[in-house]
Protein backbone atom coordinates (compact mmCIF):
# COMPACT_ATOMS: atom_id res chain seq x y z
CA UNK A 1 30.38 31.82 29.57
CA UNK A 2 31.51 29.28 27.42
CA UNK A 3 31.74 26.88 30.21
CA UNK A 4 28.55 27.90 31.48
CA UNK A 5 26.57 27.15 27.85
CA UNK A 6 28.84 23.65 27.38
CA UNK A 7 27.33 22.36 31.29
CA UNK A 8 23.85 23.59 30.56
CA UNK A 9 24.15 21.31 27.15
CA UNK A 10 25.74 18.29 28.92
CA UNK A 11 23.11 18.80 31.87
CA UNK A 12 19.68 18.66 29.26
CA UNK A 13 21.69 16.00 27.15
CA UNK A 14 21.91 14.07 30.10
CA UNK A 15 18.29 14.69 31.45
CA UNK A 16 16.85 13.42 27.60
CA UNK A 17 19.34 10.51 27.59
CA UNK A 18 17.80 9.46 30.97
CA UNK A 19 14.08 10.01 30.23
CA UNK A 20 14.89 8.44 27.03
CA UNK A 21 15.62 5.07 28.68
CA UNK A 22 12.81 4.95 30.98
CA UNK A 23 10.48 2.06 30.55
CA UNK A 24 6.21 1.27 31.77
CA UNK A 25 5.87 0.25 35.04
CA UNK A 26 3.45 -2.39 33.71
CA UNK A 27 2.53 -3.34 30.32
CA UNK A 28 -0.43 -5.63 29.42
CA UNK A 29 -0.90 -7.37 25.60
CA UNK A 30 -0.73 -10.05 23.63
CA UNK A 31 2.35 -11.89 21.97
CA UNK A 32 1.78 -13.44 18.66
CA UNK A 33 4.37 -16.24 17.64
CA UNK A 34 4.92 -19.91 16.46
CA UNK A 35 5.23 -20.61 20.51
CA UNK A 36 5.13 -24.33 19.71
CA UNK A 37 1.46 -24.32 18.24
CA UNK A 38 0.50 -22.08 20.87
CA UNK A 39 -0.36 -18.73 18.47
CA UNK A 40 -1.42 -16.04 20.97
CA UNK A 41 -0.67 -15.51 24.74
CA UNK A 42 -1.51 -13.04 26.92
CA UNK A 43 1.69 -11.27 28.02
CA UNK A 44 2.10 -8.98 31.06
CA UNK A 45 5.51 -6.88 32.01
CA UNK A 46 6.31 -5.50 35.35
CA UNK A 47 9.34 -2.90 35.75
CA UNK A 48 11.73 -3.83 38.72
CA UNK A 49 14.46 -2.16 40.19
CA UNK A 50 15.21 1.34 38.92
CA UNK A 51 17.99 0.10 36.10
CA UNK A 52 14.98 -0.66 33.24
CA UNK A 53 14.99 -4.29 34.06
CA UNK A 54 11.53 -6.37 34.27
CA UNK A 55 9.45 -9.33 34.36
CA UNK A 56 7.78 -10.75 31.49
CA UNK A 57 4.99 -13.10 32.26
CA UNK A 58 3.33 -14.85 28.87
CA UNK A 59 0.24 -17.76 29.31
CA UNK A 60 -1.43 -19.37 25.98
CA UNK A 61 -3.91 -21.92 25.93
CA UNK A 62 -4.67 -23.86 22.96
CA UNK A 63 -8.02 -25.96 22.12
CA UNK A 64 -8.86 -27.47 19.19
CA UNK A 65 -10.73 -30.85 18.07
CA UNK A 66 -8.33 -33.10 18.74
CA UNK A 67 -5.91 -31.72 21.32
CA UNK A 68 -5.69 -28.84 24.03
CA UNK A 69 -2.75 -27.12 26.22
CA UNK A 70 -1.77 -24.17 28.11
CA UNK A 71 1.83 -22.85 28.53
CA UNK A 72 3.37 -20.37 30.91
CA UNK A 73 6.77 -18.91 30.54
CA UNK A 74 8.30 -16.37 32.71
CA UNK A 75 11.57 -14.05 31.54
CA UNK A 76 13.77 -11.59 33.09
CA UNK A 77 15.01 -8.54 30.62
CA UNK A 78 17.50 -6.19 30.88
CA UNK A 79 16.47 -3.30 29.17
CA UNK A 80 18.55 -0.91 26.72
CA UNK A 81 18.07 2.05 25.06
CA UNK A 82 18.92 2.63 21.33
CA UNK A 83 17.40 6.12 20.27
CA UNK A 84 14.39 7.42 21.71
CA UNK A 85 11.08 4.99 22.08
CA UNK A 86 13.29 2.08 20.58
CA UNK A 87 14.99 -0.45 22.89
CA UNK A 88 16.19 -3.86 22.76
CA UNK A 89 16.53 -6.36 25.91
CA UNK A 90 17.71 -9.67 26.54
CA UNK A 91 17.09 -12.46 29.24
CA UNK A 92 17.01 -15.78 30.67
CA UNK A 93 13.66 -17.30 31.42
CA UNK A 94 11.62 -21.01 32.42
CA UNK A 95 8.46 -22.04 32.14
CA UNK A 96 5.73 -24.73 32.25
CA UNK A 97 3.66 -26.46 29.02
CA UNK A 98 1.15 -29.31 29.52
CA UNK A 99 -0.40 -31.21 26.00
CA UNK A 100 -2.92 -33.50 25.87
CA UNK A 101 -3.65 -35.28 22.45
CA UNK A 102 -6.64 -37.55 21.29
CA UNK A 103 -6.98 -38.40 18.25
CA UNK A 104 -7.74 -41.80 15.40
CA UNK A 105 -6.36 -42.63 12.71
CA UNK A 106 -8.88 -45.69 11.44
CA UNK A 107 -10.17 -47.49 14.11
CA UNK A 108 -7.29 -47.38 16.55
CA UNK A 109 -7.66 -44.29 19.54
CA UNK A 110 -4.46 -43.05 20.46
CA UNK A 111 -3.94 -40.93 23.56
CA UNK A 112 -0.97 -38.80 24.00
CA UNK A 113 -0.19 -36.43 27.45
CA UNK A 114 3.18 -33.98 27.97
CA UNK A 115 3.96 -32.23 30.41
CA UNK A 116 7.48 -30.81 30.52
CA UNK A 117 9.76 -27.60 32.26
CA UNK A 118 11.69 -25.73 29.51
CA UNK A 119 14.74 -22.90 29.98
CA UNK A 120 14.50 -19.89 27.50
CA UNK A 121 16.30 -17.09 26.75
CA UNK A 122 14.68 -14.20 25.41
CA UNK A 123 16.39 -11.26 22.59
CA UNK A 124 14.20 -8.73 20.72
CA UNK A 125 13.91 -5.30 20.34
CA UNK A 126 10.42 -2.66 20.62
CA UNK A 127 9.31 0.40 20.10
CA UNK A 128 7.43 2.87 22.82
CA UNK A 129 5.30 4.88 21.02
CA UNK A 130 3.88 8.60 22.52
CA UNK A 131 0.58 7.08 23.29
CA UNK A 132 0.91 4.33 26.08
CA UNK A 133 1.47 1.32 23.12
CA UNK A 134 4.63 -1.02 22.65
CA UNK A 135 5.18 -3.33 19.69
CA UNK A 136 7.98 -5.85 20.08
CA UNK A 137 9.73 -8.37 18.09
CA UNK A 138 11.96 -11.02 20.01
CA UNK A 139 13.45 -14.49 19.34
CA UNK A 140 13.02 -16.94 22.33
CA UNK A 141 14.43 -20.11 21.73
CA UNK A 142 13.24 -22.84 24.80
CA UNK A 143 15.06 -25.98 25.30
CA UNK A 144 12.27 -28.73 27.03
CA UNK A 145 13.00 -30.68 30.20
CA UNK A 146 11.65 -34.11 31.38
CA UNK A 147 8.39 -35.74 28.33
CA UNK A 148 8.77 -32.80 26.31
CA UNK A 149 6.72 -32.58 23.06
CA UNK A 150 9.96 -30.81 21.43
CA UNK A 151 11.45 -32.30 18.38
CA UNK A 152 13.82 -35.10 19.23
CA UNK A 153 16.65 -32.61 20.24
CA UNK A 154 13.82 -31.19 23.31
CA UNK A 155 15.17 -27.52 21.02
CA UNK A 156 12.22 -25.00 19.81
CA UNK A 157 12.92 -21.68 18.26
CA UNK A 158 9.93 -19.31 18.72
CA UNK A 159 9.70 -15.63 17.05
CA UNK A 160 7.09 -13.65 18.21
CA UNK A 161 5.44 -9.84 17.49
CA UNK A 162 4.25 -8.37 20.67
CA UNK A 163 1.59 -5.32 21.49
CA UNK A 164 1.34 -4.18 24.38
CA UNK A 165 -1.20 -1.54 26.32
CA UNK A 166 1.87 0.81 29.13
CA UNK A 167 0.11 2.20 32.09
């Protein structure tokens, strides 16, 4: 008997340890971070495989007086669960950002274009709530290839708060 009640524990442990770790098929939001002036993007995940890995797909676009942008960055995570609707996942990722700048200062016009591939990597952790909602915090630092608009060492560190609609 004992045996009997010690399997039918480590069976249901098991089954809630699985359906713990389970993550959205898709997940559509918006990420809110320093992302190199960028502010908002529009973020969309996409489970693959059956391990809890996915793809993270994020596009901003930026307008304003005197300049205007757009920069897409895709990301691989690997998925892990810590208790319940709270996980944390890490990944590699690339992307592309295009700047344009126009601006004076006086009577001089100065004109000022990037556009540049950078590598990320992506670490942050989220919470799955009962209702289909996410909220994430991650760290993504991107290091900028080719005419970057990076600071001299082509290095930016970007922190961003995520929300996210799981269907």
């Amino acid at each position: 008997m004992k045996k009997l009640v010690l399997i039918a524990m480590a069976f249901f442990g098991f089954t809630a340890l699985v359906s713990a770790q389970e993550i959205a098929d898709n997940a559509i939001g918006l990420r809110l971070g320093d992302s190199d002036g960028f502010g908002a993007e529009v973020s969309y995940q996409r489970a693959v495989g059956s391990n809890n890995n996915r793809l993270e797909f994020d596009l901003g676009f930026r307008n304003g007086k005197n300049y205007d942008g757009f920069k897409l960055a895709g990301l691989y995570h690997w998925v892990w669960n810590i208790d319940g609707g709270f996980n944390w996942y890490v990944g590699p990722g690339a992307g592309l950002a295009s700047y344009s700048y126009n601006y004076r200062v006086g009577n001089d016009r100065f004109d000022d274009d990037y556009t540049y591939l950078f590598l990320a990597g992506d670490i942050g952790i989220e919470y799955n709530f009962d209702i289909p909602l996410m909220i994430s915090l991650d760290f993504r630092p991107e290091f900028g290839l080719g005419d970057s608009d990076y600071r001299d060492d082509n290095l930016d560190f970007d922190i961003g708060i995520g929300i996210r609609y799981q269907f």
